[in-house]
Structures are given as structure tokens and as C-alpha cells.
Protein backbone atom coordinates (compact mmCIF):
# COMPACT_ATOMS: atom_id res chain seq x y z
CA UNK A 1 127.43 100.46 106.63
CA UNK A 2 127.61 104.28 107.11
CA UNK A 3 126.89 106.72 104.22
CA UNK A 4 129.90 108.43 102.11
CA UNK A 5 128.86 110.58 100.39
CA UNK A 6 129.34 114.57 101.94
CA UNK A 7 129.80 113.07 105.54
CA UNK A 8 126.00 111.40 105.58
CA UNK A 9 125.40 109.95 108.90
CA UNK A 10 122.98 108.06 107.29
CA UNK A 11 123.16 104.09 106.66
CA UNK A 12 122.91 101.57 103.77
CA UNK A 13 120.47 98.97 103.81
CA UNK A 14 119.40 96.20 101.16
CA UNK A 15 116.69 96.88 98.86
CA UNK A 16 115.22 96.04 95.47
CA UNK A 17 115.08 99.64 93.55
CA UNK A 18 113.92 100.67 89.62
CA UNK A 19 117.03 101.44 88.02
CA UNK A 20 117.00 103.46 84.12
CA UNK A 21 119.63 103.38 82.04
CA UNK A 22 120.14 105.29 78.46
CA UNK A 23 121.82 103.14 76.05
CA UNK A 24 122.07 103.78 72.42
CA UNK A 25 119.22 106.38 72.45
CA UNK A 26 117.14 103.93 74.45
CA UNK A 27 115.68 104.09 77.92
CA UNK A 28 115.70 100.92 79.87
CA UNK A 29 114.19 100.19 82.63
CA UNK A 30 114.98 97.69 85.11
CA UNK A 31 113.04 96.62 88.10
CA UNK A 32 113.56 94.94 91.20
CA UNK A 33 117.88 95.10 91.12
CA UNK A 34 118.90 94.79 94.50
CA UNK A 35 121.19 97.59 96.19
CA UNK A 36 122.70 99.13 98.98
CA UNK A 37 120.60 102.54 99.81
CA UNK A 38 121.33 104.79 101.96
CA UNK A 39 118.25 105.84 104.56
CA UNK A 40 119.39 109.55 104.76
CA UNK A 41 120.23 110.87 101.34
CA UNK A 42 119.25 107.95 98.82
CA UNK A 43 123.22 107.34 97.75
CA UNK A 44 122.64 103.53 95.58
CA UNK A 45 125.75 101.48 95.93
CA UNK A 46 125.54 98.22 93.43
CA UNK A 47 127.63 94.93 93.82
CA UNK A 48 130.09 94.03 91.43
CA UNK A 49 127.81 91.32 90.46
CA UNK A 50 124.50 92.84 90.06
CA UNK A 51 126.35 95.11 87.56
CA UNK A 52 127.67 92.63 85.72
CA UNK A 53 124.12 91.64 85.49
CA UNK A 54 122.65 95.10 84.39
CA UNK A 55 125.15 95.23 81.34
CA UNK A 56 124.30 91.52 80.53
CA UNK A 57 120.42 92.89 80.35
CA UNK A 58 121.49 96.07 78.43
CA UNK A 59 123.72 94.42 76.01
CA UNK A 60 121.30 91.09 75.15
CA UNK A 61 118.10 93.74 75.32
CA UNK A 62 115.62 90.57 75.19
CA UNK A 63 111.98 91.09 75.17
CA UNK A 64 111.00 93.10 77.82
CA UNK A 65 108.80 91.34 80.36
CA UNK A 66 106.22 94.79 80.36
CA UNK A 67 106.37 97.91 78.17
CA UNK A 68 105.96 101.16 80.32
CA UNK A 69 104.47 104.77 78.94
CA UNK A 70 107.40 107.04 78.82
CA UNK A 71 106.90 110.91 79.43
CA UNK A 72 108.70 114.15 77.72
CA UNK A 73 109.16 116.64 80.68
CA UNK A 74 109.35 119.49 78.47
């Protein structure tokens, strides 16, 4: 599939990406969600059902599988 965003000529293929979220003052971070990225300018298109699946892992918020150092950029 061709890019959308700004006229990108790039094109989406399927990969497994980190994706952060801030919820309730929290950063969570999830690995390995698959996604549609674009190879020119990095655009992340998500399927209905794999975000269905992120807010099921935000909103339940089990025990995280690893704990990972978190940095102030300031």
C-alpha cells in the first residue's frame, strides 16, 4: 500500500514496532505490536484489532513482563 501522508511515495509494510502510550500519568510501553510502516517517512497505521488489543493492555495494566529505566530529557 502507498503512503498518505503529504503525498509520500513511500510504501507500508508489516512489522512488529515499540509502541508508548501515556495513560493516567503513566508511560507504557508495549513491544512487539504489529503495524503497517511506511519505508519512506515512518507513518504507523494499526488494525482495528491490534487496537482493540492495546486498550485491552492499557486498561487491565497486568504485571508487566520487564520493567524498563525511563529518562527525563530535560
Amino acid at each position: 500500500m502507498r503512503g498518505s501522508i503529504n503525498d509520500c511515495v513511500g510504501e507500508y509494510e508489516q512489522r512488529d514496532i515499540v509502541h508508548t502510550v501515556r495513560y493516567q500519568g503513566q508511560v507504557i510501553v508495549i513491544d512487539h505490536v504489529p503495524a503497517e510502516v511506511c519505508t519512506l517517512c515512518g507513518d504507523i497505521l494499526f488494525k482495528a484489532e491490534t487496537v482493540r488489543r492495546i486498550e485491552d493492555i492499557i486498561r487491565t495494566r497486568t504485571a508487566p513482563s520487564q520493567l524498563v529505566p525511563l529518562y527525563e530529557y530535560a
